[in-house]
N, C-alpha and C. Protein backbone atom coordinates (compact mmCIF):
# COMPACT_ATOMS: atom_id res chain seq x y z
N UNK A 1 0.85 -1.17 0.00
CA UNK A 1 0.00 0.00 0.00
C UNK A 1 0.90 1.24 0.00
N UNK A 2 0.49 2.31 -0.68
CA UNK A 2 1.20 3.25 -0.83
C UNK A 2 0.90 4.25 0.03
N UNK A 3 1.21 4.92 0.83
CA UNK A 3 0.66 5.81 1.88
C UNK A 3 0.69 7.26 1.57
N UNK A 4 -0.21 7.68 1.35
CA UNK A 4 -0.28 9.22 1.37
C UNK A 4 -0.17 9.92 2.68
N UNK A 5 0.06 11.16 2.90
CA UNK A 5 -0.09 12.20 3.93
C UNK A 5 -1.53 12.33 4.46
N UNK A 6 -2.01 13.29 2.69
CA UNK A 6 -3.88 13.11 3.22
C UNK A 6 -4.52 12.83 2.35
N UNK A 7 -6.00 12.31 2.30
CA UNK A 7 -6.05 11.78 1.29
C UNK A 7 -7.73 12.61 1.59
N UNK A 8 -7.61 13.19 -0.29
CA UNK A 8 -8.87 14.67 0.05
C UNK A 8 -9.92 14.19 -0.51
N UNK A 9 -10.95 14.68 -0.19
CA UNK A 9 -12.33 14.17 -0.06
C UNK A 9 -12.95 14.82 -1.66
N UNK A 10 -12.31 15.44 -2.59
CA UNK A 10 -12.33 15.87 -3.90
C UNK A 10 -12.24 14.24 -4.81
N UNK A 11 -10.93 13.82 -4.05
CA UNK A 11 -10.30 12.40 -5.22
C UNK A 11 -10.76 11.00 -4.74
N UNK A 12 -11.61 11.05 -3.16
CA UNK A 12 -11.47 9.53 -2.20
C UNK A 12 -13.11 9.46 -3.14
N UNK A 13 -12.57 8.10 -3.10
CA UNK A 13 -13.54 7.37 -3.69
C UNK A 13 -13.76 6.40 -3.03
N UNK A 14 -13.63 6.27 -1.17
CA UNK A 14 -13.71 4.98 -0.34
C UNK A 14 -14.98 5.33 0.50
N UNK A 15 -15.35 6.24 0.85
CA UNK A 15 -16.36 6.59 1.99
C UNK A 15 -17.34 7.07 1.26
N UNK A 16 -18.62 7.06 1.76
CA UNK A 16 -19.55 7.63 1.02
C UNK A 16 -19.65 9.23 1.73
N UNK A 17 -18.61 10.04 2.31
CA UNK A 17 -18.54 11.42 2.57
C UNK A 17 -18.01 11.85 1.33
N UNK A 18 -16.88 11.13 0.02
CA UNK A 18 -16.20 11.16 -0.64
C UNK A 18 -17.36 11.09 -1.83
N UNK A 19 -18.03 9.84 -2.17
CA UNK A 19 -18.57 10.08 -2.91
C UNK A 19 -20.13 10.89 -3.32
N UNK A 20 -20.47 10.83 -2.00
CA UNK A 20 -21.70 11.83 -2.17
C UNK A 20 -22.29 12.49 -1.96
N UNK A 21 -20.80 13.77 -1.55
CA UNK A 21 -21.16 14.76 -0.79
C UNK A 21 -21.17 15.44 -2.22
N UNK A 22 -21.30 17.11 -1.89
CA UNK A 22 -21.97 18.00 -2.93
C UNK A 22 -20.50 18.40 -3.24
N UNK A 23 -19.64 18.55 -4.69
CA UNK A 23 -18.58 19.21 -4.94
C UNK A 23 -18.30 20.83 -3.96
N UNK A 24 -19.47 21.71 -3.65
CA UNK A 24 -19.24 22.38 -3.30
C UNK A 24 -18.45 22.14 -1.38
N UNK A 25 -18.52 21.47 -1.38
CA UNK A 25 -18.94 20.81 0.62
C UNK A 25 -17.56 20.21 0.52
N UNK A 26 -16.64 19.32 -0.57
CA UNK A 26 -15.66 18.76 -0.48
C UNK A 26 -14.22 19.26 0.25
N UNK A 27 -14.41 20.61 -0.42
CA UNK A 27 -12.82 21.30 0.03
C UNK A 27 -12.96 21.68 1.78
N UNK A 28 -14.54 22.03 2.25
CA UNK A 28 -14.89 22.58 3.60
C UNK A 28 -14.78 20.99 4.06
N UNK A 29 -15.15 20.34 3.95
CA UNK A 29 -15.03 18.65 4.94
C UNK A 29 -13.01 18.54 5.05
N UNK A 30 -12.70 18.56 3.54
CA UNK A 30 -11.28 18.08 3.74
C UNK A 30 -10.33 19.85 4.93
N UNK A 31 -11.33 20.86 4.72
CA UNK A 31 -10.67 21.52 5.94
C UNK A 31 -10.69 21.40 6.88
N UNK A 32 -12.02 20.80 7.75
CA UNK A 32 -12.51 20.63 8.72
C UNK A 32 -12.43 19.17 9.75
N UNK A 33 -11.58 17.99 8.42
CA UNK A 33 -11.66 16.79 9.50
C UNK A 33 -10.16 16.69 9.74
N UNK A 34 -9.60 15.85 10.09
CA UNK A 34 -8.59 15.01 10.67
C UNK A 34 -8.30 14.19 9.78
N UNK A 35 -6.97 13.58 9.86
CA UNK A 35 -6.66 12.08 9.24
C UNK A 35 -5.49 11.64 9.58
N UNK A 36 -5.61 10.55 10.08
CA UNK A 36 -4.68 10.26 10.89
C UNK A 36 -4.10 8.81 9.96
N UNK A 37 -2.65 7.91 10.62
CA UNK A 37 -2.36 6.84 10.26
C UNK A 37 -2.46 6.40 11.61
N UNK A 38 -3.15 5.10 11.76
CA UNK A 38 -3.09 4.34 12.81
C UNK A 38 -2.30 3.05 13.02
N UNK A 39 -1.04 2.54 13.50
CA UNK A 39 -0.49 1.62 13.44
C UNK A 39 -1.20 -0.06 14.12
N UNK A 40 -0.47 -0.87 13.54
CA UNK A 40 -1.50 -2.25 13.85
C UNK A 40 -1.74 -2.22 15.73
N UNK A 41 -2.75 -2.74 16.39
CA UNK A 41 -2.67 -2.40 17.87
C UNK A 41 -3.22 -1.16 18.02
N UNK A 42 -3.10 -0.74 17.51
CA UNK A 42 -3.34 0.98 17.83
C UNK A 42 -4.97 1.20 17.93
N UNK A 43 -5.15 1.76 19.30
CA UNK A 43 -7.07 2.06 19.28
C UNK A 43 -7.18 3.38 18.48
N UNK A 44 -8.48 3.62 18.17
CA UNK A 44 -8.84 4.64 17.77
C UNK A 44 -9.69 5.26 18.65
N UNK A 45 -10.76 4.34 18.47
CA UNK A 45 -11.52 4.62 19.73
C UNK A 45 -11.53 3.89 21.38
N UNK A 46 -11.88 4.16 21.90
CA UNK A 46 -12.12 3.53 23.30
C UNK A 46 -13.95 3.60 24.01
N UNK A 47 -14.51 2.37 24.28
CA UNK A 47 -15.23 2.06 24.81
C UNK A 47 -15.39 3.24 25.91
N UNK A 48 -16.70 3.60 26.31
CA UNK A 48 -16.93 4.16 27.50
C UNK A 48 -16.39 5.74 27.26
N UNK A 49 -15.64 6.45 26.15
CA UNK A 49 -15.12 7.43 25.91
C UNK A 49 -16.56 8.81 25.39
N UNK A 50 -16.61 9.51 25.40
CA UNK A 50 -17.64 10.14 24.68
C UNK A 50 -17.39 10.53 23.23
N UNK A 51 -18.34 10.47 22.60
CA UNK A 51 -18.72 10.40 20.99
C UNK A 51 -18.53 11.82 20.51
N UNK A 52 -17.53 11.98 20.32
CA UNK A 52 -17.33 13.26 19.47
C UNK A 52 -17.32 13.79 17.76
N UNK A 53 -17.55 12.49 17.58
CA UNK A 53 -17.78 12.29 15.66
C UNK A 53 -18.06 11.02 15.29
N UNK A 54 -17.76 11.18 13.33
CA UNK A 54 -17.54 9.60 13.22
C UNK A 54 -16.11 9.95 12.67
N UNK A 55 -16.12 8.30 12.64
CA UNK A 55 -15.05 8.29 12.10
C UNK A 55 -14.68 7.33 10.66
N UNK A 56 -14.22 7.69 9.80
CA UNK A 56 -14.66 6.62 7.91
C UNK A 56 -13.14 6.34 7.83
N UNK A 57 -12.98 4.93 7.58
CA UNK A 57 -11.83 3.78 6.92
C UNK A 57 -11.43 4.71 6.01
N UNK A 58 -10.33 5.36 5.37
CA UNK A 58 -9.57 5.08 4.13
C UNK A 58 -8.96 4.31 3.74
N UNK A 59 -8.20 3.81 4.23
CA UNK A 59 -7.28 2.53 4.03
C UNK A 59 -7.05 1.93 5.30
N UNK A 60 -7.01 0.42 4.83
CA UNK A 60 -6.87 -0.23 6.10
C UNK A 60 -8.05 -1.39 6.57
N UNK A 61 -7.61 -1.50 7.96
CA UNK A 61 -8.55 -2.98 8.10
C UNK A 61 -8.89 -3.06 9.88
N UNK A 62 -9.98 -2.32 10.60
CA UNK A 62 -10.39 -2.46 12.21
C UNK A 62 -10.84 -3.40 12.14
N UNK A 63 -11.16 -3.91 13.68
CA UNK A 63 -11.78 -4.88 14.69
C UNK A 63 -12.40 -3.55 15.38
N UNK A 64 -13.96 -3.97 15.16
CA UNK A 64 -14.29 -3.30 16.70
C UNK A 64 -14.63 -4.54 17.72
N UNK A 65 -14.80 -4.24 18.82
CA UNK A 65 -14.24 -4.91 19.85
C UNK A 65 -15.21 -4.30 21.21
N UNK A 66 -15.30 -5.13 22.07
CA UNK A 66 -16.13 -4.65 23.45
C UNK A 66 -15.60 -5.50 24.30
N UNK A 67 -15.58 -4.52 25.53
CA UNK A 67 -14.62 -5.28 26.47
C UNK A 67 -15.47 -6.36 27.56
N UNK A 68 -15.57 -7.57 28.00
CA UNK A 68 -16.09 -8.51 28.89
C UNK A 68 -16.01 -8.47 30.32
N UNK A 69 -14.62 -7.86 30.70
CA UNK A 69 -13.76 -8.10 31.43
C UNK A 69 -12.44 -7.31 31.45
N UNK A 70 -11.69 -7.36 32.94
CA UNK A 70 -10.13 -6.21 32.40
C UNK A 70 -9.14 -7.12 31.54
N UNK A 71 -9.82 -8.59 31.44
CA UNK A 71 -8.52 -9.35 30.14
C UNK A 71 -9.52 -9.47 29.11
N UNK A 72 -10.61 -9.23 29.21
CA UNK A 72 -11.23 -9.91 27.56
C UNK A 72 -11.91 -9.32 27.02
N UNK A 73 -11.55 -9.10 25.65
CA UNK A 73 -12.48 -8.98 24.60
C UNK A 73 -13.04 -9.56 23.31
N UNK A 74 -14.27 -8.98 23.28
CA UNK A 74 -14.59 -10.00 22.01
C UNK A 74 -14.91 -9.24 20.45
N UNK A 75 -14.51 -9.36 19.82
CA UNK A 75 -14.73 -9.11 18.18
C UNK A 75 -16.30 -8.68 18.05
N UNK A 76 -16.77 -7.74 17.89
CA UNK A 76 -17.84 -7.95 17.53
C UNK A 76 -18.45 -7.92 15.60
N UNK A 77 -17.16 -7.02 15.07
CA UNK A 77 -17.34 -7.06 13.73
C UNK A 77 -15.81 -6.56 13.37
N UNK A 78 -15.69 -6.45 12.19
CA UNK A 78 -14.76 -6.53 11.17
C UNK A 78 -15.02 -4.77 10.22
N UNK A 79 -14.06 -4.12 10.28
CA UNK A 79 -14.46 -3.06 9.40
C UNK A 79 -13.05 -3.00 8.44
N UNK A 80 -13.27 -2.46 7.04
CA UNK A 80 -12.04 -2.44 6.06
C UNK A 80 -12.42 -0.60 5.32
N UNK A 81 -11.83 -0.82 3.93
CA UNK A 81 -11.60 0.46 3.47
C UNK A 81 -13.32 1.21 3.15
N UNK A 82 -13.48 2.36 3.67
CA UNK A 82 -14.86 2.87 2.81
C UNK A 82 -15.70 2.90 4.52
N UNK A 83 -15.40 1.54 5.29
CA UNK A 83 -16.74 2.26 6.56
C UNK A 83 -16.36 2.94 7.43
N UNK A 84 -17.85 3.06 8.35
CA UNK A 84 -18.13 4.25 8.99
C UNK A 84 -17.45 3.19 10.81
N UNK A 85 -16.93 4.08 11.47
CA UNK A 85 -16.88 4.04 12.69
C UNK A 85 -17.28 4.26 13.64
N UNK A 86 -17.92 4.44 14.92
CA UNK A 86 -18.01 5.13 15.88
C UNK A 86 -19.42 5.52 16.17
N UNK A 87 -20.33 6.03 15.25
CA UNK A 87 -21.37 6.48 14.95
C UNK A 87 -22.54 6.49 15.92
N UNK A 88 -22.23 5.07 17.27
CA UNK A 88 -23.56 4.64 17.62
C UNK A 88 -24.45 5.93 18.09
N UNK A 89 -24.01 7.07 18.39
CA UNK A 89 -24.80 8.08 19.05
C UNK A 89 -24.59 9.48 18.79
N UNK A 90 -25.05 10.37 19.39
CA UNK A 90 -24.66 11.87 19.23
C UNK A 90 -24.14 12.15 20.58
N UNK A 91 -24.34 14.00 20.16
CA UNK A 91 -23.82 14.51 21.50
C UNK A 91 -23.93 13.88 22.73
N UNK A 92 -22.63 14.03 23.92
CA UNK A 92 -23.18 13.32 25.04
C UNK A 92 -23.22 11.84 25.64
N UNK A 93 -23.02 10.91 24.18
CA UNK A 93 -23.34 9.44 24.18
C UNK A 93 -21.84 9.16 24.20
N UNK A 94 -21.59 7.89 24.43
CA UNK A 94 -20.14 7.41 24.84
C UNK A 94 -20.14 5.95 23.51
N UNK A 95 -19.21 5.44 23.37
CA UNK A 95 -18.85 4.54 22.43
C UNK A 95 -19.50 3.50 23.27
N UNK A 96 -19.97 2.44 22.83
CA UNK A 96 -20.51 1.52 23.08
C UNK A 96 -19.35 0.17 23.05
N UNK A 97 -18.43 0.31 22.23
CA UNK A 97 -16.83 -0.51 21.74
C UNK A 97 -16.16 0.39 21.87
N UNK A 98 -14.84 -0.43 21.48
CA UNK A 98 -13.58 0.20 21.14
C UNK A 98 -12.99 -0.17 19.79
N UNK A 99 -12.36 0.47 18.64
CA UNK A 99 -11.88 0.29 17.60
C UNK A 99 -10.13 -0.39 17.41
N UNK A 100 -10.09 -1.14 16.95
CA UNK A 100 -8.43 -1.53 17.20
C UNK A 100 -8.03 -1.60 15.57
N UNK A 101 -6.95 -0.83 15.09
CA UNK A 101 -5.98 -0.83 13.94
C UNK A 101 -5.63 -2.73 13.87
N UNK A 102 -5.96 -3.05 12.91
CA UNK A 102 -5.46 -5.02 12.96
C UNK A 102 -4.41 -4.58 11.68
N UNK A 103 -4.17 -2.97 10.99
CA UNK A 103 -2.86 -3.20 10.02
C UNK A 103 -2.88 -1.84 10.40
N UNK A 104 -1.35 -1.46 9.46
CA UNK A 104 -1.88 0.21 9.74
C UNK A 104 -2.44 0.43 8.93
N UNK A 105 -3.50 1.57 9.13
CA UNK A 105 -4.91 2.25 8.64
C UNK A 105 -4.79 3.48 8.84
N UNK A 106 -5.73 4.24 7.06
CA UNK A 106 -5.86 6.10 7.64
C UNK A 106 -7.53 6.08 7.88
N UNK A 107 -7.36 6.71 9.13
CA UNK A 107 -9.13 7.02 8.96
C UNK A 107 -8.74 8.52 9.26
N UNK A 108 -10.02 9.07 8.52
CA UNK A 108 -10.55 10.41 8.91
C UNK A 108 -11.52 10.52 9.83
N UNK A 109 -11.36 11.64 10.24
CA UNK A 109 -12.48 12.12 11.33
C UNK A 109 -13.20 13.15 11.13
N UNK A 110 -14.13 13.14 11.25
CA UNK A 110 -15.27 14.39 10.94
C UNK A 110 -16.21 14.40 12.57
N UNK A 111 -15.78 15.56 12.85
CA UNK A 111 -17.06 16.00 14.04
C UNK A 111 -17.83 16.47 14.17
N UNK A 112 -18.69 15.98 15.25
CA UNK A 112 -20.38 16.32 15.30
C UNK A 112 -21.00 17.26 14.60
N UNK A 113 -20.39 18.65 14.64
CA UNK A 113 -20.60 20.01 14.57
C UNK A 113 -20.73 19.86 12.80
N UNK A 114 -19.55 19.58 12.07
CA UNK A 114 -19.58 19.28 10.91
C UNK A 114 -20.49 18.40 9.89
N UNK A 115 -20.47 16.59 10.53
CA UNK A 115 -21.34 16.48 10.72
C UNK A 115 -22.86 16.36 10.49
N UNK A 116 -23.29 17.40 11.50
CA UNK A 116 -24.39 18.00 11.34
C UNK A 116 -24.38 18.55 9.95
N UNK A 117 -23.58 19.72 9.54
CA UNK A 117 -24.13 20.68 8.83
C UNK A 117 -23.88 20.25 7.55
N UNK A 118 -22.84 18.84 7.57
CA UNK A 118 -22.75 18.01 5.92
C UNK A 118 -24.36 17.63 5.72
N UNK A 119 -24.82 16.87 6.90
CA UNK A 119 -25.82 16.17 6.72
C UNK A 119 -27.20 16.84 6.53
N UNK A 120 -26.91 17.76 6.42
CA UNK A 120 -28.42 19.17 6.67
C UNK A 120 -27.78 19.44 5.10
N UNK A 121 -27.11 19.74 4.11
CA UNK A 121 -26.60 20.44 3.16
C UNK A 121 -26.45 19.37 1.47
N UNK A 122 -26.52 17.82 2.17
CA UNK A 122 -25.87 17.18 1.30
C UNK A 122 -27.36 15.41 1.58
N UNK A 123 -28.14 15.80 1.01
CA UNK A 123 -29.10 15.15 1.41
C UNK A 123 -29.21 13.62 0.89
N UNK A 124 -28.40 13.55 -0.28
CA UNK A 124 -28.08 12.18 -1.00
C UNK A 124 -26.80 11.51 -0.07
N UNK A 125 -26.16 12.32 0.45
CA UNK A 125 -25.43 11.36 1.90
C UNK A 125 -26.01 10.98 3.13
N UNK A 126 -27.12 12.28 3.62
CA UNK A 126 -27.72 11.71 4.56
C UNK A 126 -28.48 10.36 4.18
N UNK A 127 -29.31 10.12 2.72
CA UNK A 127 -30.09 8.75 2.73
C UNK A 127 -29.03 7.74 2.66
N UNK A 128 -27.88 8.35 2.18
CA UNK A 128 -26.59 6.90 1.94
C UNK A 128 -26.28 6.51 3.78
N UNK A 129 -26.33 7.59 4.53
CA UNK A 129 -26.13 6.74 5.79
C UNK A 129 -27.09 6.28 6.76
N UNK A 130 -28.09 6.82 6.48
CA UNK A 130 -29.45 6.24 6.60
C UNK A 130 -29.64 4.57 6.62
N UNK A 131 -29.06 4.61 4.95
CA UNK A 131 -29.31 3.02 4.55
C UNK A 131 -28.21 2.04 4.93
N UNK A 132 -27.37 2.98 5.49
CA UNK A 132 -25.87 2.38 5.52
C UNK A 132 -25.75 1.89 7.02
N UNK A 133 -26.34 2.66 7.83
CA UNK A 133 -26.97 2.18 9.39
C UNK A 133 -27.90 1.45 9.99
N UNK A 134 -28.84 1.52 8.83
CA UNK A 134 -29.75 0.35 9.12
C UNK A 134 -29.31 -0.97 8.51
N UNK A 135 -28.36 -0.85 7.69
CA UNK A 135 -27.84 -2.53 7.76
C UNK A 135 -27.06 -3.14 8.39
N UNK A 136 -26.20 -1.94 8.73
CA UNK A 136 -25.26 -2.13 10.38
C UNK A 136 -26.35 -3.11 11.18
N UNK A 137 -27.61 -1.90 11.92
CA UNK A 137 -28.54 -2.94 12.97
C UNK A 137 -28.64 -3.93 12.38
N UNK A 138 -29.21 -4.19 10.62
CA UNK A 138 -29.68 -6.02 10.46
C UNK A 138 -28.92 -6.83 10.83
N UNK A 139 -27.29 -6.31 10.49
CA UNK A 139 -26.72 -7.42 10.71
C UNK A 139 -26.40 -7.66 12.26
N UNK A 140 -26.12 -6.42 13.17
CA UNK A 140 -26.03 -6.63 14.40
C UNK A 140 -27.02 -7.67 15.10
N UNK A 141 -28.27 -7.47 14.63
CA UNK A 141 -29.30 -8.32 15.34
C UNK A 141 -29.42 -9.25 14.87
N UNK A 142 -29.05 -9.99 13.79
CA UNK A 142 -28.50 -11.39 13.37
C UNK A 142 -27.54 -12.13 13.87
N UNK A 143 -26.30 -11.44 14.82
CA UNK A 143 -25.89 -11.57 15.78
C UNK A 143 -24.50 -12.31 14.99
């Protein structure tokens, strides 16, 4: 894999913030989020932490994960390039898991505040995560 610095929300073609946000909204998201490289091991998120955004795969490959116990955890799903992270709640709400890097991975981050005002502005992303969350639950409750 070839690693870029950042990788802008004009050219990503992995997340659906990339593909179906409004050209005008692209250059304000790629000002406004984060992007980080996460090494293998490496959390992103932490269980029990409060929800300050989401967070979308560019490259790379998570485990999210919930803790049992202070030695155990269990897998609860598998995330790779293009999904969404973190999402379970808004303001106020805390992660429900924790995210773990299983290679190194870039995710971006976009917060609440932002967000919001993608999702009020760019209405063919709000139904893309709409549909994109309710298959999260199907499959969650399939267990």
């Amino acid at each position: 894999m070839v690693e870029k610095d950042q990788t802008s929300c004009v050219t990503c073609q992995q997340c659906p913030v990339g593909q179906l946000s409004l050209e005008s909204w692209k250059k304000k998201i790629d000002k406004g989020k984060s992007q980080n490289w996460y090494n293998k091991g490496q959390y992103i998120f932490y269980q029990g932490n409060p929800v300050f955004g989401m967070f979308l795969i560019t490259y790379g490959k998570v485990k999210i994960v919930t803790r049992l116990s202070e030695e155990k955890e269990q897998i609860v799903r598998l995330a790779n390039d293009g999904h969404i992270l973190g999402r379970q709640g808004k303001d106020h709400d805390v992660y429900a898991n924790s995210a773990v890097a299983m290679e190194r991975s870039q995710i971006c981050f976009i917060d609440n505040k932002l967000l919001q005002e993608l999702l009020v502005a760019n209405p063919k992303l709000s139904l893309s995560l709409i549909q994109y969350f309710s298959g999260e639950l199907r499959m969650a409750k399939k267990g």
